[in-house]
C-alpha atoms as a PDB file:
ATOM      1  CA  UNK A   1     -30.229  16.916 -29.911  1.00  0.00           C
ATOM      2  CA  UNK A   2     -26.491  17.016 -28.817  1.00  0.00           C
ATOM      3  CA  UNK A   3     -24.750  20.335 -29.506  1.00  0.00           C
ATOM      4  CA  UNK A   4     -21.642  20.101 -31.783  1.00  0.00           C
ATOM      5  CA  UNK A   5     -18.449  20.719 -30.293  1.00  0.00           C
ATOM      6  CA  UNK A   6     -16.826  23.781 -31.572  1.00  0.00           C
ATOM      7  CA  UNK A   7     -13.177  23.039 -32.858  1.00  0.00           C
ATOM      8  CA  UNK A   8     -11.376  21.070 -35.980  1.00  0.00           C
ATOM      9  CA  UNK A   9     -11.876  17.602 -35.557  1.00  0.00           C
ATOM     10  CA  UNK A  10      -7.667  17.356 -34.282  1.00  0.00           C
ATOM     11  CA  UNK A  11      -6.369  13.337 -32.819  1.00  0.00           C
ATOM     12  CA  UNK A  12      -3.275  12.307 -31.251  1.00  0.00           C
ATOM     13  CA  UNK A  13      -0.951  13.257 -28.318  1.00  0.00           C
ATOM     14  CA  UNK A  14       0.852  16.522 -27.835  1.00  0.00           C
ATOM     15  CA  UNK A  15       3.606  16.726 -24.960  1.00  0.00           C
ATOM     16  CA  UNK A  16       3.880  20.202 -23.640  1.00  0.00           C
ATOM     17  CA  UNK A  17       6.712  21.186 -21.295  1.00  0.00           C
ATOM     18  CA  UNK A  18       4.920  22.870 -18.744  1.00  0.00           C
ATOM     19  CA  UNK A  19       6.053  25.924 -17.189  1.00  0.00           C
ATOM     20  CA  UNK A  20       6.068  27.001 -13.943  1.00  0.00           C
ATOM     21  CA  UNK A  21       3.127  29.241 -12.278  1.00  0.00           C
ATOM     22  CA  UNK A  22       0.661  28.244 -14.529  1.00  0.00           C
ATOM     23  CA  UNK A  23      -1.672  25.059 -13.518  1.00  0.00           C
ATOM     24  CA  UNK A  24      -2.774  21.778 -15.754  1.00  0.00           C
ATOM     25  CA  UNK A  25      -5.780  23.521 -16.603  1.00  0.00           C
ATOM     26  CA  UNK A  26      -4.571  26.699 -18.407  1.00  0.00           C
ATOM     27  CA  UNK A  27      -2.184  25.133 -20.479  1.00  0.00           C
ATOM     28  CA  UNK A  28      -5.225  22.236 -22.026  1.00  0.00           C
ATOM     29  CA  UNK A  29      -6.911  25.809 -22.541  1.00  0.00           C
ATOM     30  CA  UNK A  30      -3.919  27.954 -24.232  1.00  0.00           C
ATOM     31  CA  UNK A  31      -3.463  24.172 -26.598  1.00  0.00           C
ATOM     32  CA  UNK A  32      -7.020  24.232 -27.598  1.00  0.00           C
ATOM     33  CA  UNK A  33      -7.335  27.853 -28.710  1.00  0.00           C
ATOM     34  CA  UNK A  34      -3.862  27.280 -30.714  1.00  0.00           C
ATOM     35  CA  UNK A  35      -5.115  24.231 -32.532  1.00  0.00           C
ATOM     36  CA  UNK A  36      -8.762  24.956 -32.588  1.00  0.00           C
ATOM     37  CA  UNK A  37      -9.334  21.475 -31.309  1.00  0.00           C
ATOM     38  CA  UNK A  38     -12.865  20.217 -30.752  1.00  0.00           C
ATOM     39  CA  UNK A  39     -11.516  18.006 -27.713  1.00  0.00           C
ATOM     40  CA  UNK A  40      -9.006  18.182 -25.309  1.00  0.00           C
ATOM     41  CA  UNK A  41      -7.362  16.882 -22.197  1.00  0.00           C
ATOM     42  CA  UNK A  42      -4.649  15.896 -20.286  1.00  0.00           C
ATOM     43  CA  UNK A  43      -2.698  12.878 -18.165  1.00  0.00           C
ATOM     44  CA  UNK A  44      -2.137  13.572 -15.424  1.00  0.00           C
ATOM     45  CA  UNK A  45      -2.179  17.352 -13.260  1.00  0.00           C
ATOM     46  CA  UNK A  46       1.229  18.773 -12.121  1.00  0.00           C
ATOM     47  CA  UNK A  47       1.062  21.209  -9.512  1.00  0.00           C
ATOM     48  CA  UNK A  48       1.326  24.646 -10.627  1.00  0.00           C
ATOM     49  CA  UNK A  49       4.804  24.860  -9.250  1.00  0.00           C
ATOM     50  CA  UNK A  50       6.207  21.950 -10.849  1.00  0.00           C
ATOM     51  CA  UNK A  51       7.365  22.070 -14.487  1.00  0.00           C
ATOM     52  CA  UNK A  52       7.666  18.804 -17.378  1.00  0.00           C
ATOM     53  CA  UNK A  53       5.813  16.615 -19.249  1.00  0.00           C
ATOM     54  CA  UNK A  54       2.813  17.176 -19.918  1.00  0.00           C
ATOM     55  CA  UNK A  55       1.060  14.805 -22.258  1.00  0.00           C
ATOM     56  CA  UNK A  56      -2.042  15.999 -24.148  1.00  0.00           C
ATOM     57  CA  UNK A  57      -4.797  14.024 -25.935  1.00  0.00           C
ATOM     58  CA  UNK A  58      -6.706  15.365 -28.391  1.00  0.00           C
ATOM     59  CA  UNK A  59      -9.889  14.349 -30.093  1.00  0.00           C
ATOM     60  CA  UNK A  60      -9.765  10.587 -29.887  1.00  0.00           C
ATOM     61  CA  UNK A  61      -7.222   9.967 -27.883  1.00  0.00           C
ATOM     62  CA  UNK A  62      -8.747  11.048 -25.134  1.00  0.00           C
ATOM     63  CA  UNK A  63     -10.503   7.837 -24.859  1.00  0.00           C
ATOM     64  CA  UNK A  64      -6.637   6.112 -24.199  1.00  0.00           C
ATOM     65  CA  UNK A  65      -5.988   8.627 -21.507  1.00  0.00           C
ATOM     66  CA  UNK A  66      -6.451   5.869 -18.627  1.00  0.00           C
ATOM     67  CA  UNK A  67      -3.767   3.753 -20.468  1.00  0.00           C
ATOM     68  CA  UNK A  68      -1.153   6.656 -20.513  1.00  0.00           C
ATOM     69  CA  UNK A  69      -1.924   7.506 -16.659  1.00  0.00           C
ATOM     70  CA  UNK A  70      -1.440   3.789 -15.854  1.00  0.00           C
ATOM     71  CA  UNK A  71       2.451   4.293 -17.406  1.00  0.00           C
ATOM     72  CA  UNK A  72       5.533   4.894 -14.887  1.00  0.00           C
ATOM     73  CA  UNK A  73       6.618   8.528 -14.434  1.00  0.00           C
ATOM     74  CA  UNK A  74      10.329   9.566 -13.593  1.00  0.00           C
ATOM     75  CA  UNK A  75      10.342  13.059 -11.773  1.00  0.00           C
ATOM     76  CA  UNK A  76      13.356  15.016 -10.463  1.00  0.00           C
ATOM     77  CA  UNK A  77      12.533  17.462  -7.510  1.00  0.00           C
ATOM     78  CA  UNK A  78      14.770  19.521  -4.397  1.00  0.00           C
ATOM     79  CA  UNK A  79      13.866  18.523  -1.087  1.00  0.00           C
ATOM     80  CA  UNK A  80      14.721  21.889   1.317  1.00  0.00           C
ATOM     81  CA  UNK A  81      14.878  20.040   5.389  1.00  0.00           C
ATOM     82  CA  UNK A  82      13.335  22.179   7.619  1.00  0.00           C
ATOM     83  CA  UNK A  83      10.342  23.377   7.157  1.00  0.00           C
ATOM     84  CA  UNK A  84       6.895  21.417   6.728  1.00  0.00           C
ATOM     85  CA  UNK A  85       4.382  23.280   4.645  1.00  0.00           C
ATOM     86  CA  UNK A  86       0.529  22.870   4.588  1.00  0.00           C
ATOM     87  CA  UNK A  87       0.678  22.201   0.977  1.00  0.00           C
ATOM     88  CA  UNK A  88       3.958  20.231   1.325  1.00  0.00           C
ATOM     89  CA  UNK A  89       5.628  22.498  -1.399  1.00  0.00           C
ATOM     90  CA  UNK A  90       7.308  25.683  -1.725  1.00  0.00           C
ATOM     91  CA  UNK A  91       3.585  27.426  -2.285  1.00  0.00           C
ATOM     92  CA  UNK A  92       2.799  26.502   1.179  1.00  0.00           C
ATOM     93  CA  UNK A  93       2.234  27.966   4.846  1.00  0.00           C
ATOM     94  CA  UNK A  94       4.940  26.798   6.635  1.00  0.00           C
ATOM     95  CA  UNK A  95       3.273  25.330   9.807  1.00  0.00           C
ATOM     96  CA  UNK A  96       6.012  23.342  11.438  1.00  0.00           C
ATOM     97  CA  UNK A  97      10.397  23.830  11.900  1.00  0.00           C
ATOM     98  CA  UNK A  98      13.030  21.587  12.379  1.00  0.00           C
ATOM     99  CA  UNK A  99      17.075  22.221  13.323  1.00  0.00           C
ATOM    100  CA  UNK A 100      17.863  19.081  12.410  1.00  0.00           C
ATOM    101  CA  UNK A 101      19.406  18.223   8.803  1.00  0.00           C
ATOM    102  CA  UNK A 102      20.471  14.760   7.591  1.00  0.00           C
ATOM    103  CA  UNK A 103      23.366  13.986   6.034  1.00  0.00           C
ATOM    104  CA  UNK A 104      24.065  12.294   2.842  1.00  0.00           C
ATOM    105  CA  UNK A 105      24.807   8.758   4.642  1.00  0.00           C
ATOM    106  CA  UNK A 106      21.539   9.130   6.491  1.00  0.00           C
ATOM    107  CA  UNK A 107      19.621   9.859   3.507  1.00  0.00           C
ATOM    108  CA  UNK A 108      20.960   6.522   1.612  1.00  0.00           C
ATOM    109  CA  UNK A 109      20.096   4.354   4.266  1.00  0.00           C
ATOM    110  CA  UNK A 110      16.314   5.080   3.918  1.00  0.00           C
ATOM    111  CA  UNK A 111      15.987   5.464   0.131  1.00  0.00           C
ATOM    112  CA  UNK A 112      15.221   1.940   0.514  1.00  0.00           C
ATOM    113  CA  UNK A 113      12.340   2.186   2.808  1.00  0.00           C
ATOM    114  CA  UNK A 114      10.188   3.508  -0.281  1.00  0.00           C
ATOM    115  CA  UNK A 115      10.964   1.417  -2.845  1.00  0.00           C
ATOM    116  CA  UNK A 116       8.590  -1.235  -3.975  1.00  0.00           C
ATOM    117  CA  UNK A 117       5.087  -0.934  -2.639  1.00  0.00           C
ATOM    118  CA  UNK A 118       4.226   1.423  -0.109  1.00  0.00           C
ATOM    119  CA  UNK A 119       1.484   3.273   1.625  1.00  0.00           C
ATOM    120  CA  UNK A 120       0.980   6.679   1.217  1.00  0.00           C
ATOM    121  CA  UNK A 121      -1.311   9.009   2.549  1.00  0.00           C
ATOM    122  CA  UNK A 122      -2.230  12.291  -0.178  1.00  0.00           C
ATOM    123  CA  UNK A 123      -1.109  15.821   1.038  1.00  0.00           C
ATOM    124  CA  UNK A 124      -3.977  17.628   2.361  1.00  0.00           C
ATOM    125  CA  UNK A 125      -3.712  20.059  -0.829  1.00  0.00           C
ATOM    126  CA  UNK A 126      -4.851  17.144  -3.417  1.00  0.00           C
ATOM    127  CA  UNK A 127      -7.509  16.559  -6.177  1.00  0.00           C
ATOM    128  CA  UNK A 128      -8.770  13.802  -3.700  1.00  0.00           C
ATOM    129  CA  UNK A 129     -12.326  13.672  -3.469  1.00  0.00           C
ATOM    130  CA  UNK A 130     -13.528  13.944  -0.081  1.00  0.00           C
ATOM    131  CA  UNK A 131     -17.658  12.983   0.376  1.00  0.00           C
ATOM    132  CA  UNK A 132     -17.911  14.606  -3.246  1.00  0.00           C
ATOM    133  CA  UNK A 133     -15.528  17.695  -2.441  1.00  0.00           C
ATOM    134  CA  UNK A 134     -12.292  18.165  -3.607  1.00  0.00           C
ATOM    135  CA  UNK A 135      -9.478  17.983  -0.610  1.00  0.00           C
ATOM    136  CA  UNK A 136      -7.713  20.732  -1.614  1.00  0.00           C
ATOM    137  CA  UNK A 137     -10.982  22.676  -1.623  1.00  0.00           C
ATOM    138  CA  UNK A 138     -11.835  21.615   2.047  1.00  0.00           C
ATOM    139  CA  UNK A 139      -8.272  22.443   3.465  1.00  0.00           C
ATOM    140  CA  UNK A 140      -8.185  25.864   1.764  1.00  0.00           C
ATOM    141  CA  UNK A 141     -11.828  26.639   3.516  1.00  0.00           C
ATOM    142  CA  UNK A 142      -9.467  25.585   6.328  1.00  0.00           C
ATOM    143  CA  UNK A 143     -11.631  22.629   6.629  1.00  0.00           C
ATOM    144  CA  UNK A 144     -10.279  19.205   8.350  1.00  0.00           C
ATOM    145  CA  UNK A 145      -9.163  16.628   5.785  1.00  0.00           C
ATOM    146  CA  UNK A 146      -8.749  13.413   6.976  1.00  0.00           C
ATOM    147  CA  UNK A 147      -7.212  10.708   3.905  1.00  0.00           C
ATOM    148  CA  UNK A 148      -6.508   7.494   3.938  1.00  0.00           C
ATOM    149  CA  UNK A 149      -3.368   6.024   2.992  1.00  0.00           C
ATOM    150  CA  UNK A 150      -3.558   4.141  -0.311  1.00  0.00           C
ATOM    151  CA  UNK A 151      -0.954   1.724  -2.077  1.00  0.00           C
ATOM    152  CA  UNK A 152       1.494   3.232  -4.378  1.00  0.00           C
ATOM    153  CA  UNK A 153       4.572   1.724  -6.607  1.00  0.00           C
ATOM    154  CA  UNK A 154       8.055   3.122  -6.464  1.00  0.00           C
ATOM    155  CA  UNK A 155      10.530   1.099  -9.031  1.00  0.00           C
ATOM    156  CA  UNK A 156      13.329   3.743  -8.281  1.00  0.00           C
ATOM    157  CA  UNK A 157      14.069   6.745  -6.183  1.00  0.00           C
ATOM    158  CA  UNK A 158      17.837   7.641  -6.028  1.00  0.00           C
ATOM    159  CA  UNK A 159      20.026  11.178  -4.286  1.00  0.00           C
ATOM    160  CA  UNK A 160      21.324  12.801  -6.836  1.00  0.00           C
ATOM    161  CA  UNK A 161      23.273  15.405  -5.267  1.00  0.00           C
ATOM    162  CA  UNK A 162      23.122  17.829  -1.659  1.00  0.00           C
ATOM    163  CA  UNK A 163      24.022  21.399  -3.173  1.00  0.00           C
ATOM    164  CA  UNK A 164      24.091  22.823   0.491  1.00  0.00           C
ATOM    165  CA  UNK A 165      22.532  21.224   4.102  1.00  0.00           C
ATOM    166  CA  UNK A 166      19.260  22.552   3.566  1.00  0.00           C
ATOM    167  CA  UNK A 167      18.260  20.903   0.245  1.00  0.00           C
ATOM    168  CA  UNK A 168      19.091  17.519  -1.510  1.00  0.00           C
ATOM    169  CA  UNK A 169      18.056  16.889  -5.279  1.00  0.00           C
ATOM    170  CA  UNK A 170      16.752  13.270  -5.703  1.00  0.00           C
ATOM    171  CA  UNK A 171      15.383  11.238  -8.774  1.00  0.00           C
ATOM    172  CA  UNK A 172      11.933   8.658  -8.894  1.00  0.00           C
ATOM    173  CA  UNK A 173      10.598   6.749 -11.019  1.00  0.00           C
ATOM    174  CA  UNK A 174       6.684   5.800 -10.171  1.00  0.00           C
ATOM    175  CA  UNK A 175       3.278   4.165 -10.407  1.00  0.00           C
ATOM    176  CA  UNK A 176       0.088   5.518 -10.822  1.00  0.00           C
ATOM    177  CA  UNK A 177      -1.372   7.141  -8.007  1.00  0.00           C
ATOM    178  CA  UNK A 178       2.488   8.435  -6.515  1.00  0.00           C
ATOM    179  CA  UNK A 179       2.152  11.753  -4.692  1.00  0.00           C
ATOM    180  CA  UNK A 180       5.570  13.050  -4.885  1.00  0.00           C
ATOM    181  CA  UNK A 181       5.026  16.040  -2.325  1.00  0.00           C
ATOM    182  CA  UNK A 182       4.456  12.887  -0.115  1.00  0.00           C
ATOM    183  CA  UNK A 183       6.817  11.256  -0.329  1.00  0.00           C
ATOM    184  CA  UNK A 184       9.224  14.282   0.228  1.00  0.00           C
ATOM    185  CA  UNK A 185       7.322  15.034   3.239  1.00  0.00           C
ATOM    186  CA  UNK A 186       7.336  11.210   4.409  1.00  0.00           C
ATOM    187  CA  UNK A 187      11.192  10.987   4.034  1.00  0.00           C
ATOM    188  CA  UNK A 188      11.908  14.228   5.802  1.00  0.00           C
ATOM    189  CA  UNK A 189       9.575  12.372   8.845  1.00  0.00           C
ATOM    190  CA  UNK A 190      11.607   9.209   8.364  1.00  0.00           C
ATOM    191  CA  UNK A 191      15.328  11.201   9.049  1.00  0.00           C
ATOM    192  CA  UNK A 192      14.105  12.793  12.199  1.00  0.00           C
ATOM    193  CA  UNK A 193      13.121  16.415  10.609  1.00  0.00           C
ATOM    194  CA  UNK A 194      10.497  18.189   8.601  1.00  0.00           C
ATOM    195  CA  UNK A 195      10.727  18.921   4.588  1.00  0.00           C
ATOM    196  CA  UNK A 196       8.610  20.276   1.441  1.00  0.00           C
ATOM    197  CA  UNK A 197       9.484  19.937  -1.957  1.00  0.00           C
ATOM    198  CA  UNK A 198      11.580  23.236  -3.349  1.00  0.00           C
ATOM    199  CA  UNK A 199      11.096  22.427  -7.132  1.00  0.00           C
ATOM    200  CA  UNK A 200       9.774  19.399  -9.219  1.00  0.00           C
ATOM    201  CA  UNK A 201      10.280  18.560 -12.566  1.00  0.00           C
ATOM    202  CA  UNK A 202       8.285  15.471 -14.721  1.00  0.00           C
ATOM    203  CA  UNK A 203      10.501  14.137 -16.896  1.00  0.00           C
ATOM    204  CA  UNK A 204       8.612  11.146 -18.256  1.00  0.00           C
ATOM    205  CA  UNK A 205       5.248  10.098 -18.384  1.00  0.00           C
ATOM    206  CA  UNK A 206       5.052   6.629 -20.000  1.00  0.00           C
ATOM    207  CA  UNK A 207       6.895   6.653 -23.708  1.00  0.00           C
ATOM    208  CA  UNK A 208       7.152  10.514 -23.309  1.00  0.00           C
ATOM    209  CA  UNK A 209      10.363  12.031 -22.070  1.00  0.00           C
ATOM    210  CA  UNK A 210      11.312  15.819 -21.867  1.00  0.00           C
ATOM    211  CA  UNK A 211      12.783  15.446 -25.302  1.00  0.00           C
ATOM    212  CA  UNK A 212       9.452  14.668 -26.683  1.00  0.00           C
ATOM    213  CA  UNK A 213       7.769  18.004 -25.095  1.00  0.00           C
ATOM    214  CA  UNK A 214       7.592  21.854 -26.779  1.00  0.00           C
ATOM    215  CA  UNK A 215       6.759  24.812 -24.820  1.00  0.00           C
ATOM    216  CA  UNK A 216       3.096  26.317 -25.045  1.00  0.00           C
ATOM    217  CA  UNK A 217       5.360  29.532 -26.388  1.00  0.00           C
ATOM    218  CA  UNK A 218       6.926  27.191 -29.033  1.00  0.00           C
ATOM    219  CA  UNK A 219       3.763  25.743 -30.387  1.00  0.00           C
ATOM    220  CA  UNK A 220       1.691  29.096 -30.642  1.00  0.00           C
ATOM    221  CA  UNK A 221       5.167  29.992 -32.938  1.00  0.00           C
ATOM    222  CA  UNK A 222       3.991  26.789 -34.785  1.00  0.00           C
ATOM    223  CA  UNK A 223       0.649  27.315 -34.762  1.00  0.00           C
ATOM    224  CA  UNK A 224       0.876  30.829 -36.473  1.00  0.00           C
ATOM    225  CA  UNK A 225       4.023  29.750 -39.037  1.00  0.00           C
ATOM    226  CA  UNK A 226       2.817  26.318 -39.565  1.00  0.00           C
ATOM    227  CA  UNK A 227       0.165  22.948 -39.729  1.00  0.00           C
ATOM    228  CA  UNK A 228       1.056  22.725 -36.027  1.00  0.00           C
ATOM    229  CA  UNK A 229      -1.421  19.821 -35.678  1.00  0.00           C
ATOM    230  CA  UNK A 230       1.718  17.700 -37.858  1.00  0.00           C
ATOM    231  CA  UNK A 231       3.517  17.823 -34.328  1.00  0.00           C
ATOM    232  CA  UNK A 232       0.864  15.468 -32.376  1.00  0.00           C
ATOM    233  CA  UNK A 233       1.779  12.065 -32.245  1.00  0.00           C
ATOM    234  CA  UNK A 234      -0.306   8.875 -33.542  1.00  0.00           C
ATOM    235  CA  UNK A 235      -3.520   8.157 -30.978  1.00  0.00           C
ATOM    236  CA  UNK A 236      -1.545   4.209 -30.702  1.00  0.00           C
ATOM    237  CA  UNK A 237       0.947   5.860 -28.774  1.00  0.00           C
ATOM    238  CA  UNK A 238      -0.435   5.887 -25.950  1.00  0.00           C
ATOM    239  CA  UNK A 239      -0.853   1.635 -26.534  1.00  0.00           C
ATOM    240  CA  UNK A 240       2.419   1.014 -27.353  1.00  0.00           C
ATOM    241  CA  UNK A 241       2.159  -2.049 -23.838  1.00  0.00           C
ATOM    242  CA  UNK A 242      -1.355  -3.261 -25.261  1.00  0.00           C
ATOM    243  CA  UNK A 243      -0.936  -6.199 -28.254  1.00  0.00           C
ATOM    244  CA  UNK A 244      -2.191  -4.773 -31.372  1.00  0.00           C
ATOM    245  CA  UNK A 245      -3.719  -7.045 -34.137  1.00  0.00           C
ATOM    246  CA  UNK A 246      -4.306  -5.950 -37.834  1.00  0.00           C
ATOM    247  CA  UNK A 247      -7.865  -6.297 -38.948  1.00  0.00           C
ATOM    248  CA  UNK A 248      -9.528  -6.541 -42.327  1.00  0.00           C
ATOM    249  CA  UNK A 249     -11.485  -3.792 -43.369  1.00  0.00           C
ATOM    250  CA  UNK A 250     -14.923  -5.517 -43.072  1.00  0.00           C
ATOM    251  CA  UNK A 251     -13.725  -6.752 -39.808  1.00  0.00           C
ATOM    252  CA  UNK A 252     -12.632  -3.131 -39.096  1.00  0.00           C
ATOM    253  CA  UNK A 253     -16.084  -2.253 -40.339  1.00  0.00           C
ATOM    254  CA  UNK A 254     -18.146  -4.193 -37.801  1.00  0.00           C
ATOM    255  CA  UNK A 255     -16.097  -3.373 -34.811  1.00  0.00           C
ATOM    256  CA  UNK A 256     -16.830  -0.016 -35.648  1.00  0.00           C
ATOM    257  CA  UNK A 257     -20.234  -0.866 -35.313  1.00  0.00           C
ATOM    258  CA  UNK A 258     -20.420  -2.463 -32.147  1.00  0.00           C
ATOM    259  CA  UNK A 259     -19.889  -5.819 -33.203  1.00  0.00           C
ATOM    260  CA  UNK A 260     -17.778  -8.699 -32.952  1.00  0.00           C
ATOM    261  CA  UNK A 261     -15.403 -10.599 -34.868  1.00  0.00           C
ATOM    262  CA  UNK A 262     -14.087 -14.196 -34.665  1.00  0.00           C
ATOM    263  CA  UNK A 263     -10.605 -14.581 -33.037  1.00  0.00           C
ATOM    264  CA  UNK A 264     -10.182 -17.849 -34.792  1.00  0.00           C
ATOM    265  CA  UNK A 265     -10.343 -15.929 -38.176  1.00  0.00           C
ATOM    266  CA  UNK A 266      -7.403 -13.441 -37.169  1.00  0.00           C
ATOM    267  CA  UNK A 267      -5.742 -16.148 -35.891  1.00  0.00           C
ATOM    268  CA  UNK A 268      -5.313 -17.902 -38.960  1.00  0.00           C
ATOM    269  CA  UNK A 269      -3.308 -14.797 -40.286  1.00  0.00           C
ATOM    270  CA  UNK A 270      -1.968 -13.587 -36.982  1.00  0.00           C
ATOM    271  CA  UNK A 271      -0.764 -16.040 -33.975  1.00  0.00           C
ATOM    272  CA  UNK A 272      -2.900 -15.643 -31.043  1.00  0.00           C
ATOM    273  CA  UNK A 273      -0.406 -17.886 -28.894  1.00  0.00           C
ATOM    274  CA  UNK A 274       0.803 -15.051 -26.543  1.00  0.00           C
ATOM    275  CA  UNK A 275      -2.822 -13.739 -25.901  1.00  0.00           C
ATOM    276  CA  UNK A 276      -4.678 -14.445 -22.978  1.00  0.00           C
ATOM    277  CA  UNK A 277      -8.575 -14.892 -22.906  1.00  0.00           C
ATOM    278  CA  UNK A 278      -9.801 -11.396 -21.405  1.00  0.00           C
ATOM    279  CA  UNK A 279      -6.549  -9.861 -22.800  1.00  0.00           C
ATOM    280  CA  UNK A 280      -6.921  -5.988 -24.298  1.00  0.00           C
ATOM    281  CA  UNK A 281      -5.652  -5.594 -27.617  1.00  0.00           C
ATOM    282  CA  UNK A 282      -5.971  -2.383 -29.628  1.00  0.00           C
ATOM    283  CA  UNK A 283      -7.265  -3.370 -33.175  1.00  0.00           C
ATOM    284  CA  UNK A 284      -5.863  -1.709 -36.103  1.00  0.00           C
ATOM    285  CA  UNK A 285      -6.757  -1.402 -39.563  1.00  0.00           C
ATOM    286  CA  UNK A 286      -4.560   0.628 -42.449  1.00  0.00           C
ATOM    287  CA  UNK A 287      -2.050   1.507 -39.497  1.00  0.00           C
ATOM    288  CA  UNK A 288      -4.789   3.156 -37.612  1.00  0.00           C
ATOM    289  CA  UNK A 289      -6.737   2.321 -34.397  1.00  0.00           C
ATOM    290  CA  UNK A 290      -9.967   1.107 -34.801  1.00  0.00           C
ATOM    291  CA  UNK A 291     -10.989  -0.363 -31.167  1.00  0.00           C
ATOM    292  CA  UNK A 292      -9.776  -1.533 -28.051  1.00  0.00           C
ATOM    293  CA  UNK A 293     -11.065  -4.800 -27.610  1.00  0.00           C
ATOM    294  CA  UNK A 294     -11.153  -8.132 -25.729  1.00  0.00           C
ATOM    295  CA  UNK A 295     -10.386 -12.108 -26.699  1.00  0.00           C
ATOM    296  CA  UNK A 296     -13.559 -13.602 -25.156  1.00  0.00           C
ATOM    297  CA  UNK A 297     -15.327 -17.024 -25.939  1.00  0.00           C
ATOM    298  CA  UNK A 298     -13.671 -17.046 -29.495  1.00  0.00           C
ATOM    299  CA  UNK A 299     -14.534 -13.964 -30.436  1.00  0.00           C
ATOM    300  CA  UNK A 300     -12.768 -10.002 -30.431  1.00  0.00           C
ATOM    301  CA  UNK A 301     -15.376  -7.622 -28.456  1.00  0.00           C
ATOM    302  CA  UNK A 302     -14.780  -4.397 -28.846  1.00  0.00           C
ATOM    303  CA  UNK A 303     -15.743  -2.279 -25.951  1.00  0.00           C
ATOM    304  CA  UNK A 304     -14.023   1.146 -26.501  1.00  0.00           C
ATOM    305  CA  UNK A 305     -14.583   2.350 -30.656  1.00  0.00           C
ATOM    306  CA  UNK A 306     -12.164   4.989 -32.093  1.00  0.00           C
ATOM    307  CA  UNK A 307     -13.713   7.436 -34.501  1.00  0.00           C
ATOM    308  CA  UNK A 308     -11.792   9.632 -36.841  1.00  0.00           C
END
């Protein structure tokens, strides 16, 4: 027999504003023990370093995590020219110097280079696995890591300003997948020196911005004055790009269970015309999730069920 999960049975997405010096990890932990959630987790690590958006799910929405990684992500970070590091970030060993230091025409003209679809290979310091090991594991044992490059989306990725000639302050906005310590490092190759990101903040993470997130300081306030759980945001959220299409409740009732439902008999109430077969649509019922499903052979197949 399954063991219960400890924790109130909490749902929906919390955005913390991570601080710096504290990693992913610690902060799911600190969110937990506020809200004495059952379940809890988080899209998408930032670097202990970096600070940001943070996004949260609890309970149930950690089955739409996958939807909120797939989102675009807008970061801000410092570039400092002259110095690689192992981990390609401040927290690094620096293992290789360079005098030279490119100037803000130079810069400009290779923006462009990384914009669109690119390859990039992961910093040696990444969650990578690696013939079932972590990378960041094997380089710390001082281990060779060898990774291959992989495909990656930039939409956007702009100078912002050059406070002195040893850093430069840019602006990107990404795909899943984006290492943005490589790309630093990658640019810094591409105008003839050597670089590591300074500092890097996340300042969106699909339909969360920075204005959305609250400190882990700010929510323990909450949590002690307060029904801090009123603060998470609807599980949906995270489906806001995914066609959503209002069920009955017996038809809510049987997805629930597994089964299906005819499309034809939704359709008569809600126009299917803009739908694809195959298409994902979240199902709702009373203005809450009740599946994600699929259009398929006439019918709506539910394949992931949301219980509250």
């Amino acid at each position: 027999m399954a063991r219960k999960r400890r924790g109130d049975p909490v749902h929906g997405w919390l955005v913390i504003d991570k601080e710096p010096g504290i990693t992913s990890a610690k902060v799911v932990y600190k969110a937990r023990k506020i809200l004495n959630a059952a379940k809890v987790g988080h899209s998408g690590t930032l670097d202990p370093l970096a600070t940001g958006v943070l996004p949260l799910a609890f309970g149930e929405a950690t089955k739409t995590v996958s939807y909120m990684m797939d989102g675009k992500k807008e970061y801000r970070f410092t570039v400092q020219w002259g110095e690689a590091r192992d981990t390609d970030d401040a927290e690094g060993v620096v293992i290789e110097t360079s005098d030279h230091r490119p100037n803000e025409d130079e810069i400009k003209a290779k923006l462009g280079n990384f914009i669109g679809e690119i390859e990039q290979v992961p910093p040696a310091y990444s969650a990578i696995k690696v013939d079932g090991e972590r990378a960041y594991k094997l380089a710390r044992a001082e281990k060779s890591v060898e990774l291959k490059a992989r495909k990656i989306f930039i939409e956007r990725f702009e100078l912002l300003e050059m406070p002195d000639a040893d850093h430069a302050t840019f602006e990107v906005t990404s795909g899943k997948g984006a290492y943005i310590r490589g790309l630093a490092r990658d640019l810094a190759r591409e105008l003839g020196t050597v670089g590591h990101i300074s500092a890097l903040r996340r300042t969106r993470v699909g339909p969360f911005n920075e204005k959305d997130a609250i400190s882990l300081d700010k929510l323990e306030e909450l949590g002690h004055n307060t029904a801090a759980v009123d603060i998470l945001r609807p599980v949906e959220t995270a489906l806001d790009d995914i066609p959503a299409l209002a069920l009955t409740e017996d038809e809510a009732r049987r997805l629930r269970c597994g089964q299906s439902v005819s499309a034809l008999d939704v359709a008569k109430r809600t126009p299917l015309t803009d739908i694809d077969q195959g298409a994902t649509i979240c199902a709702m019922a009373d203005g809450k999730v009740v599946a994600l499903a699929r259009i398929e052979g006439g019918e709506i197949r539910p394949f992931r069920v949301l219980n509250f």
